[in-house]
N, C-alpha and C. Protein backbone atom coordinates (compact mmCIF):
# COMPACT_ATOMS: atom_id res chain seq x y z
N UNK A 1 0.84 -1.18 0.00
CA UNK A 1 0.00 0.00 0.00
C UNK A 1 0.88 1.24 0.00
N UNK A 2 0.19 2.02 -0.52
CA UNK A 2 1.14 3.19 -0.59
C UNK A 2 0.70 4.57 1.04
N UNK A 3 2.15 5.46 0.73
CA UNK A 3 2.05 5.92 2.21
C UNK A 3 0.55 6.53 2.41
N UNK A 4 -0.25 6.01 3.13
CA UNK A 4 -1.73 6.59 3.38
C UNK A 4 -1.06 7.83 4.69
N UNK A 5 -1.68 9.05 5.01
CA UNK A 5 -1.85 10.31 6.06
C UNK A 5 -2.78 10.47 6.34
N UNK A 6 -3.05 10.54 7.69
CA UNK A 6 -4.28 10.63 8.40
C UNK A 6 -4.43 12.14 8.34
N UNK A 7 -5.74 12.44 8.14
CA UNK A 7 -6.30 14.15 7.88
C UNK A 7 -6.88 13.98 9.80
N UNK A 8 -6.48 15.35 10.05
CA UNK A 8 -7.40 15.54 11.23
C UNK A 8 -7.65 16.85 11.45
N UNK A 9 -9.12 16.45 11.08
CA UNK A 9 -10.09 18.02 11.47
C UNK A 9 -10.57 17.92 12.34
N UNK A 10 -10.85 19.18 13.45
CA UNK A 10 -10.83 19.60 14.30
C UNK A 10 -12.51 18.76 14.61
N UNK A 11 -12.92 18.17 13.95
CA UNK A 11 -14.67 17.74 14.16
C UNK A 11 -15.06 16.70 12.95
N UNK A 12 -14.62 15.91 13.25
CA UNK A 12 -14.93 14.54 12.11
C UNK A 12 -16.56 13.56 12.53
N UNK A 13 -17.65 14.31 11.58
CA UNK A 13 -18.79 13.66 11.71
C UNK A 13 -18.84 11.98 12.18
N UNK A 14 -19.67 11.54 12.80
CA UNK A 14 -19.79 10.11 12.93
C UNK A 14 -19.78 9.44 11.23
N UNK A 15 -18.90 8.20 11.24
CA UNK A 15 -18.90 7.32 10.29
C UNK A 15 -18.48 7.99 8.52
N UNK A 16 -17.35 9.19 9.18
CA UNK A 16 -16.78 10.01 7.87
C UNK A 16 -15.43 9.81 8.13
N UNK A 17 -14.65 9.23 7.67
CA UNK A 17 -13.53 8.59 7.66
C UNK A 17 -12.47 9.85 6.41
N UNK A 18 -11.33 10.05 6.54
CA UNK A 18 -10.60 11.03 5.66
C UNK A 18 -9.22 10.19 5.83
N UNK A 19 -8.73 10.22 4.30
CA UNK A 19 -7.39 9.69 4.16
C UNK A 19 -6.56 10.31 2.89
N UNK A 20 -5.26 10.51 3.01
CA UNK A 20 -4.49 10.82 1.75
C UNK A 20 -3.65 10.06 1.68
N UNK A 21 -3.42 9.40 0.22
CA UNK A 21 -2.76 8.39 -0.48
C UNK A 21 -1.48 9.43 -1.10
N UNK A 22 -0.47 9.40 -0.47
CA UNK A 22 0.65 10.04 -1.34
C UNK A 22 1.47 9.10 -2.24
N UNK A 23 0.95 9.39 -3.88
CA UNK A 23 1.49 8.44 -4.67
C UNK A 23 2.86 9.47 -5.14
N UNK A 24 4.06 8.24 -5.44
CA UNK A 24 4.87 8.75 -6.30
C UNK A 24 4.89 8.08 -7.65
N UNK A 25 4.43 9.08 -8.58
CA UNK A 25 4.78 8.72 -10.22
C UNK A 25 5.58 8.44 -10.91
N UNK A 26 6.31 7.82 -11.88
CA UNK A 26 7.64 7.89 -12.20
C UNK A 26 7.24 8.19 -13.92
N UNK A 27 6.23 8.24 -14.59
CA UNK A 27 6.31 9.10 -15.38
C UNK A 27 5.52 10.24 -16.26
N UNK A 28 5.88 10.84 -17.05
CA UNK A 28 5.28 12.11 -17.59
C UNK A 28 3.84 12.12 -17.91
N UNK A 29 3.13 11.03 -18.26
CA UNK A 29 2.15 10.92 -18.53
C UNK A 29 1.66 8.94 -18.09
N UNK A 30 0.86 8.44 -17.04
CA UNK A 30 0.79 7.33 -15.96
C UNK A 30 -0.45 6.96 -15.42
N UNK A 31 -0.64 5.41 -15.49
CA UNK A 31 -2.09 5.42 -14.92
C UNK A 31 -1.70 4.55 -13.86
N UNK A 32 -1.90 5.06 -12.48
CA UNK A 32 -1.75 4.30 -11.44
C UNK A 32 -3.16 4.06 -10.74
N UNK A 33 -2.90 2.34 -10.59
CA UNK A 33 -4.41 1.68 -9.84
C UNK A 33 -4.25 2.30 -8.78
N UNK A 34 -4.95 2.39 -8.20
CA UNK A 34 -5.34 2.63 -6.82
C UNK A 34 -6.60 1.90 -6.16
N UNK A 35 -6.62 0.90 -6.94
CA UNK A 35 -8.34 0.21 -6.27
C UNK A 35 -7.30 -0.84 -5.42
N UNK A 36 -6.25 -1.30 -4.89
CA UNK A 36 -6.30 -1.80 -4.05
C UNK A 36 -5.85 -1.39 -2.65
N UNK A 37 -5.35 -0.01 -3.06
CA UNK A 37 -5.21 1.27 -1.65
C UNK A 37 -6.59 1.13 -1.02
N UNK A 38 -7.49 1.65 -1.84
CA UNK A 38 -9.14 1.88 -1.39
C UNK A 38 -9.58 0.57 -0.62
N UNK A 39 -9.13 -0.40 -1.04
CA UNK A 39 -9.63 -1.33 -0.42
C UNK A 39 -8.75 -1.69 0.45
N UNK A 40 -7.47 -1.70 0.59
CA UNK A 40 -7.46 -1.56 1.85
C UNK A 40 -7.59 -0.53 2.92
N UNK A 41 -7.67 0.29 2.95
CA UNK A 41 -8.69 1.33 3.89
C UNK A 41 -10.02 1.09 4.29
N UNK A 42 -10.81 0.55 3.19
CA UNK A 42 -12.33 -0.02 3.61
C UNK A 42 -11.82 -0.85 4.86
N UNK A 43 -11.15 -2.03 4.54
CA UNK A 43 -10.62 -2.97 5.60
C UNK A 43 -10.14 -2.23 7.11
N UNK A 44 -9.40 -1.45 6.34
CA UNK A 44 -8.85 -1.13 7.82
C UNK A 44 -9.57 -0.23 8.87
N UNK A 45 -10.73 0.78 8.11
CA UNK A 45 -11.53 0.96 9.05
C UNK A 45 -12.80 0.34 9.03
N UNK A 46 -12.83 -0.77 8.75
CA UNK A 46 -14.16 -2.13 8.75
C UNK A 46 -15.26 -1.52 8.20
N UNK A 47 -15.34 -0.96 7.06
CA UNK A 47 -16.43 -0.34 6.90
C UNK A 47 -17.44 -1.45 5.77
N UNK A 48 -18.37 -1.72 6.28
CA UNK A 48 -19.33 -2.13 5.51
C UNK A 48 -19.87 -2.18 4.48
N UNK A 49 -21.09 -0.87 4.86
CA UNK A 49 -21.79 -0.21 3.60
C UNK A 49 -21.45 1.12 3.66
N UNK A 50 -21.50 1.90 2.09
CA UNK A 50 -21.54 3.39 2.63
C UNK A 50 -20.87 3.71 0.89
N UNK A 51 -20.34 4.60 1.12
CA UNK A 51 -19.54 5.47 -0.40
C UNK A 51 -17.93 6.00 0.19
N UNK A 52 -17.47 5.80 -1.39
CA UNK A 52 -15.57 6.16 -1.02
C UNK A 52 -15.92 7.20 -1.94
N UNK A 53 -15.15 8.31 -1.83
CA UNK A 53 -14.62 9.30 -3.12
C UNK A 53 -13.04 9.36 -3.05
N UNK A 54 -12.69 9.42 -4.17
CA UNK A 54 -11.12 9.18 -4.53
C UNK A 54 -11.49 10.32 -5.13
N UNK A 55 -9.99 11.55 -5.01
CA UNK A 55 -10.15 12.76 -5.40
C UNK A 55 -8.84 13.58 -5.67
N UNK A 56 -8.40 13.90 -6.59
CA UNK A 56 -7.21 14.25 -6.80
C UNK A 56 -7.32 15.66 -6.68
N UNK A 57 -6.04 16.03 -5.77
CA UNK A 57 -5.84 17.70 -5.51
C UNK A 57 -4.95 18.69 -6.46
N UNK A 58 -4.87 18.02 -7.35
CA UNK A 58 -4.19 18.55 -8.71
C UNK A 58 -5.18 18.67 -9.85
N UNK A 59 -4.57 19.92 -10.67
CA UNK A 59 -5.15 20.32 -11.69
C UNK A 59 -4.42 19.69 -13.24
N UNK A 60 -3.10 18.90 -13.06
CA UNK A 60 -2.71 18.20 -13.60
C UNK A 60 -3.02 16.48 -13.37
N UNK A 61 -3.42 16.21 -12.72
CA UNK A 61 -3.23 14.82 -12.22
C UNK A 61 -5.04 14.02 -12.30
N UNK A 62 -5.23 13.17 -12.79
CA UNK A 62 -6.96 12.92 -12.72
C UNK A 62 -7.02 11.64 -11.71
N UNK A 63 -8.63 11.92 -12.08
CA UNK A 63 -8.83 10.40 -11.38
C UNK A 63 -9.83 9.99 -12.26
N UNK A 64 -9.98 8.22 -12.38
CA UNK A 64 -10.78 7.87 -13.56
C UNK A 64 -11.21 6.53 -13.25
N UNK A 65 -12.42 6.27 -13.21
CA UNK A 65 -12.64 4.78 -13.61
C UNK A 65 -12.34 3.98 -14.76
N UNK A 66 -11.49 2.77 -15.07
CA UNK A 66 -11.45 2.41 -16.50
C UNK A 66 -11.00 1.04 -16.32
N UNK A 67 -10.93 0.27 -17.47
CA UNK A 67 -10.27 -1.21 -17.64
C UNK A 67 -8.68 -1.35 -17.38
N UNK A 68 -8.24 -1.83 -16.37
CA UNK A 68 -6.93 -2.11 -16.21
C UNK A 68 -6.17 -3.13 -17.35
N UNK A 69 -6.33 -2.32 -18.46
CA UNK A 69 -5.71 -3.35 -19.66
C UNK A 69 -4.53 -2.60 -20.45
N UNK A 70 -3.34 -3.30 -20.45
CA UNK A 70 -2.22 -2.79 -21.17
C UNK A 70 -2.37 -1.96 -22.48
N UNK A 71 -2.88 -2.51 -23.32
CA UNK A 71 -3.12 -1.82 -24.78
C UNK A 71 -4.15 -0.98 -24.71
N UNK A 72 -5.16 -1.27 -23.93
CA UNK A 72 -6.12 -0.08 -23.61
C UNK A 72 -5.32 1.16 -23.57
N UNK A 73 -4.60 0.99 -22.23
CA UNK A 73 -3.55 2.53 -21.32
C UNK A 73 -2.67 2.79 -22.38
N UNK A 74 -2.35 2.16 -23.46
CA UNK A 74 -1.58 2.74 -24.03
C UNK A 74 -2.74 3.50 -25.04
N UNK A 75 -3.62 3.07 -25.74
CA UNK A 75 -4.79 4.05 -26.39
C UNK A 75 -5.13 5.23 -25.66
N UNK A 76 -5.15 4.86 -24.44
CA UNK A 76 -5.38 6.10 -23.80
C UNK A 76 -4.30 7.17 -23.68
N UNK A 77 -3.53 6.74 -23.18
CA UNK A 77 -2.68 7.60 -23.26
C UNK A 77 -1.98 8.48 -24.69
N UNK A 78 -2.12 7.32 -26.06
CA UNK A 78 -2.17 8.07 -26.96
C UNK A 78 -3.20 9.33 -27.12
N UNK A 79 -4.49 8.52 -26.97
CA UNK A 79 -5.37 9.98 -27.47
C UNK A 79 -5.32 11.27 -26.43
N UNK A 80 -4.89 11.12 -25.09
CA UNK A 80 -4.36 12.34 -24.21
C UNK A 80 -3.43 13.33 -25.00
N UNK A 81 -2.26 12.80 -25.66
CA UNK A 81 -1.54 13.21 -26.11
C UNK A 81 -1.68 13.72 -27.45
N UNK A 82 -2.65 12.95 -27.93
CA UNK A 82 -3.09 13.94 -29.61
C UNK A 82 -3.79 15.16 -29.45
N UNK A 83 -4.69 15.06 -28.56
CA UNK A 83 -5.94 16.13 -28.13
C UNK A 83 -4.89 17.21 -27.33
N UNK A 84 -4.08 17.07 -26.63
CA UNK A 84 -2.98 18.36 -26.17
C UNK A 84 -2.04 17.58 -25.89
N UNK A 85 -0.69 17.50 -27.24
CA UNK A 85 0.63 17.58 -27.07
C UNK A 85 1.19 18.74 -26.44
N UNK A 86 2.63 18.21 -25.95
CA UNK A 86 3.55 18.67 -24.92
C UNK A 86 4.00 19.76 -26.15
N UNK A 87 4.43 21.12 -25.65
CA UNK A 87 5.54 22.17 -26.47
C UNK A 87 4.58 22.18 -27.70
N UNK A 88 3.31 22.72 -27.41
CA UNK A 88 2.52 23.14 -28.85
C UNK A 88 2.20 24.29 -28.90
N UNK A 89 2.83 25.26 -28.05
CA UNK A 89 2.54 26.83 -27.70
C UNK A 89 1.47 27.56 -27.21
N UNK A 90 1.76 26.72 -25.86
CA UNK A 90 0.08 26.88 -24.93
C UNK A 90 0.57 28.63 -24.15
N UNK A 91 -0.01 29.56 -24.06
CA UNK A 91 0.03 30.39 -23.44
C UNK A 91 0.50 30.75 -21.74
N UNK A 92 -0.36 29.78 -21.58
CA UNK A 92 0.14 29.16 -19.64
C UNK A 92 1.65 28.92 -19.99
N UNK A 93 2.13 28.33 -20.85
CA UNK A 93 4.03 28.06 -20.76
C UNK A 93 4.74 29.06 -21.17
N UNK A 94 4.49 30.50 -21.50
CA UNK A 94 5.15 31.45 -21.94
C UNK A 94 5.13 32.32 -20.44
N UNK A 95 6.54 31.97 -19.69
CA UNK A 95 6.85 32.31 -18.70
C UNK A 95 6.81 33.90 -18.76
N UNK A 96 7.49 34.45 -20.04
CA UNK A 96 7.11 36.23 -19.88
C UNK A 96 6.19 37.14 -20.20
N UNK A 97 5.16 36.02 -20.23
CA UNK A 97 3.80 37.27 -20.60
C UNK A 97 2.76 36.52 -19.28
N UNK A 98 3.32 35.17 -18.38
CA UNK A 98 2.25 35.23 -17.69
C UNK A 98 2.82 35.58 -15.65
N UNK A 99 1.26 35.82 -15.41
CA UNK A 99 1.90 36.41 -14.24
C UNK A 99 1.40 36.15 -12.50
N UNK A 100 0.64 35.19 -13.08
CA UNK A 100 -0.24 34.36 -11.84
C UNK A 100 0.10 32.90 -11.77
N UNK A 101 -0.39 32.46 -10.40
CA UNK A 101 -0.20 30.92 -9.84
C UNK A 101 1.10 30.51 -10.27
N UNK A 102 2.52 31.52 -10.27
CA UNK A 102 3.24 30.63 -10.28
C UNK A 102 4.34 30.73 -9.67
N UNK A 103 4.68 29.38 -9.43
CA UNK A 103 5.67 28.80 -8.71
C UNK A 103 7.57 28.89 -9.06
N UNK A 104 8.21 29.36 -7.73
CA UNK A 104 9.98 29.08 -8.57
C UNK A 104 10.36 27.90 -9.37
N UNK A 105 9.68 26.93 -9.34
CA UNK A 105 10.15 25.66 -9.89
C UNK A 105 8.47 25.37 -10.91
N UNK A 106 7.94 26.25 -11.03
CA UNK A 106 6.99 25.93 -12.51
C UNK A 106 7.52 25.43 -13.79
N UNK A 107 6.33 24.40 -14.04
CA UNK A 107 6.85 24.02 -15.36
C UNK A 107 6.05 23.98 -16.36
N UNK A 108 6.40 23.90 -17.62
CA UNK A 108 5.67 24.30 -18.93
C UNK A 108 4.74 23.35 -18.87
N UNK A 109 3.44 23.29 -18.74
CA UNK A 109 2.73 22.09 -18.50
C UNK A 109 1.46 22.67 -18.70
N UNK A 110 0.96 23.64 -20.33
CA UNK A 110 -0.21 23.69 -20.44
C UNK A 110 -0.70 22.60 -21.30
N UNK A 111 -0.12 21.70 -21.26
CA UNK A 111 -0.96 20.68 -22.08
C UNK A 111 -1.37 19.77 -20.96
N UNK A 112 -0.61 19.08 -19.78
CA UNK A 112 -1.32 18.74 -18.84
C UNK A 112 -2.65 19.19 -18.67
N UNK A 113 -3.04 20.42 -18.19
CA UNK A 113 -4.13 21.26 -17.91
C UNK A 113 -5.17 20.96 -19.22
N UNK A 114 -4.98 20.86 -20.31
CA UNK A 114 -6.00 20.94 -21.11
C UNK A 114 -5.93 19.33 -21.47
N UNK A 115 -5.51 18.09 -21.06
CA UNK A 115 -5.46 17.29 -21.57
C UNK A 115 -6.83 16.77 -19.68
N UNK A 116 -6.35 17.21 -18.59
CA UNK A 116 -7.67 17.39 -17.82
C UNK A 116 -8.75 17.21 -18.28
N UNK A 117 -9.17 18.07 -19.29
CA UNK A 117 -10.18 18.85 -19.21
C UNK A 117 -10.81 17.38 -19.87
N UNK A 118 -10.42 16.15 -20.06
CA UNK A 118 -10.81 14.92 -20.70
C UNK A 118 -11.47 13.95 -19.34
N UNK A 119 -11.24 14.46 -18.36
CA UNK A 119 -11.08 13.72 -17.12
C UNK A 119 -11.70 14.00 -16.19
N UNK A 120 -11.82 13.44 -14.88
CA UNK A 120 -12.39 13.96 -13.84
C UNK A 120 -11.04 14.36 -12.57
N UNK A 121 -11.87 15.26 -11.68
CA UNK A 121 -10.94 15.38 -10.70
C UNK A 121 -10.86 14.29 -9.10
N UNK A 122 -12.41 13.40 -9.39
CA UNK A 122 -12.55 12.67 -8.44
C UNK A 122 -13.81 11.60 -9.26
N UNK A 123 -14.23 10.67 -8.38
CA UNK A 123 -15.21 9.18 -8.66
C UNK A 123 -15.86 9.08 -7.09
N UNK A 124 -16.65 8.56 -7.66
CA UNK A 124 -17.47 8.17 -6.29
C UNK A 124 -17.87 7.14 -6.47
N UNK A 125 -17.76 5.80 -5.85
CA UNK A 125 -17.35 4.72 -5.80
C UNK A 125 -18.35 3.81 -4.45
N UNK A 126 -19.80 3.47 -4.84
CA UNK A 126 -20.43 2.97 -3.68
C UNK A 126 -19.92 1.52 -2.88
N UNK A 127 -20.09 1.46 -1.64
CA UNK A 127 -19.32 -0.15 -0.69
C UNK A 127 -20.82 -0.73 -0.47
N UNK A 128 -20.90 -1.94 -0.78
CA UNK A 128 -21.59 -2.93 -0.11
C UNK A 128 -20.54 -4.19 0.71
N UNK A 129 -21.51 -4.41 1.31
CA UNK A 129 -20.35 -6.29 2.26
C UNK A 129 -19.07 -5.82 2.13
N UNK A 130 -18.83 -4.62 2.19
CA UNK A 130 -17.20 -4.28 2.66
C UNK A 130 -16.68 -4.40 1.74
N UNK A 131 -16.93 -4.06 0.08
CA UNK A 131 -16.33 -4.11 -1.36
C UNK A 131 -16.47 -3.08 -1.82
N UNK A 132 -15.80 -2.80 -2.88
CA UNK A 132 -15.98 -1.37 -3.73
C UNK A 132 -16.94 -2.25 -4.64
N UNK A 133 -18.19 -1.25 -5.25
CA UNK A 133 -19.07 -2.15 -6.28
C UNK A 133 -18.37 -1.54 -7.87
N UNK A 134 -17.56 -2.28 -7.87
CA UNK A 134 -17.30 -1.64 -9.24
C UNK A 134 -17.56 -2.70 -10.07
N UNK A 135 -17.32 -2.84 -11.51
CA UNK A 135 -17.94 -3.46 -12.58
C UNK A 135 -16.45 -4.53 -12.99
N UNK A 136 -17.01 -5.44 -13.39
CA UNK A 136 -15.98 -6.71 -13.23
C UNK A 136 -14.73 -6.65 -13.91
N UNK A 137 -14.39 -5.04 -14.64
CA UNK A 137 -12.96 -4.90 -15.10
C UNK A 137 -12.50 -3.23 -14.70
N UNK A 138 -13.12 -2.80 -13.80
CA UNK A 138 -13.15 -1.38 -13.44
C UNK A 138 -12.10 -1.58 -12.29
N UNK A 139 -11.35 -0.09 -12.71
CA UNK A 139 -10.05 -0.35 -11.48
C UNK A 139 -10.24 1.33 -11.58
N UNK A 140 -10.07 1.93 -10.20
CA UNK A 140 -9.74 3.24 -10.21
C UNK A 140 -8.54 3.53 -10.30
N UNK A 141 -8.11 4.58 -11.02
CA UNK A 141 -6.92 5.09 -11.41
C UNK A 141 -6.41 6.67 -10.99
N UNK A 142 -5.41 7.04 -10.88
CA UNK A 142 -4.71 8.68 -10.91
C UNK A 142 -4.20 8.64 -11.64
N UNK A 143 -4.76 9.56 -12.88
CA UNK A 143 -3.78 9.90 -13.99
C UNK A 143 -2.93 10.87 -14.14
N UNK A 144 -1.73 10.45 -14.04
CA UNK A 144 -0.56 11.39 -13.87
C UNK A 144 -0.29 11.88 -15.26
N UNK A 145 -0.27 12.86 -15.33
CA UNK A 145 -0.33 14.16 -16.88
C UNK A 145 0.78 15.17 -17.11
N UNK A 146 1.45 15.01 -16.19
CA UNK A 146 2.70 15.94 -15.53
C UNK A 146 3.31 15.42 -14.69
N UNK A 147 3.96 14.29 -15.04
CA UNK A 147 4.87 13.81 -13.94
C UNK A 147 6.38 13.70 -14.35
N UNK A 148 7.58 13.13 -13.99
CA UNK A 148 7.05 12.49 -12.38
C UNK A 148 6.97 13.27 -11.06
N UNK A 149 5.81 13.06 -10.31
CA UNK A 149 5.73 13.64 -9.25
C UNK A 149 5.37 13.13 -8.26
N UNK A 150 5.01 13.75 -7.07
CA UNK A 150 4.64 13.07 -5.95
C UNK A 150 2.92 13.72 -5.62
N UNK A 151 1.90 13.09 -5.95
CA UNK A 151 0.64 13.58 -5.71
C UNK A 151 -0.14 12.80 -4.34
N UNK A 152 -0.62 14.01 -4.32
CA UNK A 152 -1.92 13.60 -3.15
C UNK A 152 -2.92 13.35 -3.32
N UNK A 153 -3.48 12.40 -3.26
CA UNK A 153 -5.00 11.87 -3.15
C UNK A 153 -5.83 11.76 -2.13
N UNK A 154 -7.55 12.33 -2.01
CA UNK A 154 -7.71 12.39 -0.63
C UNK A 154 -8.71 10.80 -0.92
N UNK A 155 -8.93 10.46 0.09
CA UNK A 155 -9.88 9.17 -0.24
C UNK A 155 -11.13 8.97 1.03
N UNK A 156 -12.47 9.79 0.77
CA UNK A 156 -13.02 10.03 2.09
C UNK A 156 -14.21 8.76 1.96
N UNK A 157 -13.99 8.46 2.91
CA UNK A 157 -15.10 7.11 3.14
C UNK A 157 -16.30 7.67 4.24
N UNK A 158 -17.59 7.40 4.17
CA UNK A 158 -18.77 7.31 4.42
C UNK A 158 -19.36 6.26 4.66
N UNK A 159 -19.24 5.70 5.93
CA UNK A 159 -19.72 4.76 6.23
C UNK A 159 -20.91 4.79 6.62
N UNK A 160 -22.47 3.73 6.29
CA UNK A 160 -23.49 3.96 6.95
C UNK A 160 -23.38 3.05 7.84
């Protein structure tokens, strides 16, 4: 499992559980499972019935339900990359005309951002008998669009 961090707010409702999955990516564009993080967290706080949301805190980075199949991820990842290639003269990467959200160590990464816009930023994912109900080839994923990096995922469980 990867390093899970316990969130603690000052007032955590009955049977609302909060967790962050800090994945490290190793490359530029990556689909990492994460359906067996989720499940183990269901486990570890015994939760039954109820709903998970997996939710990525990046505007580069997604989250997605899909088929954990090799040639699939590679289709996918092709058509990410046709719909917004890297160094195609996105405006966001012209460091001297822009002048917001950014960082000493920013990087040219407006195609990340618009290759998003294909994706979600989170899933919601219902538990019965202590399982994720997903569909018999569905694996949740973080799609890394800008990597390699180190992202955070929050993963809040709702237990009834």
């Amino acid at each position: 499992m990867r390093q899970a961090v316990m969130a603690t707010p000052a007032i955590r409702p009955a049977g609302v559980f909060l967790r962050t999955l800090r994945v490290a990516t190793t490359q530029e564009l990556e689909f990492v499972d994460l359906s067996d993080d989720v499940r183990e967290l269901l486990q570890e706080l015994a939760v039954r019935d109820g709903l998970v949301v997996v939710f990525s805190r990046h505007t580069t980075a997604a989250i997605k339900i899909n088929e954990r199949e090799p040639l699939l991820l590679e289709d996918l990842a092709r058509l990410l990359r046709a719909w917004a290639p890297p160094g195609k003269g996105y405006a966001h990467d012209d460091f001297s005309i822009r002048t917001v959200n950014m960082h000493p160590d920013e990087r040219p990464n407006g195609h990340a951002h618009c290759q998003h816009l294909l994706l979600n930023s989170s899933e919601l994912i219902p538990v019965a008998n202590s399982e994720l109900l997903l569909g018999e080839w569905q694996s949740i994923f973080l799609v890394e669009l800008d990597g390699p990096r180190v992202r955070d995922v929050l993963v809040q469980i709702w237990s009834a």
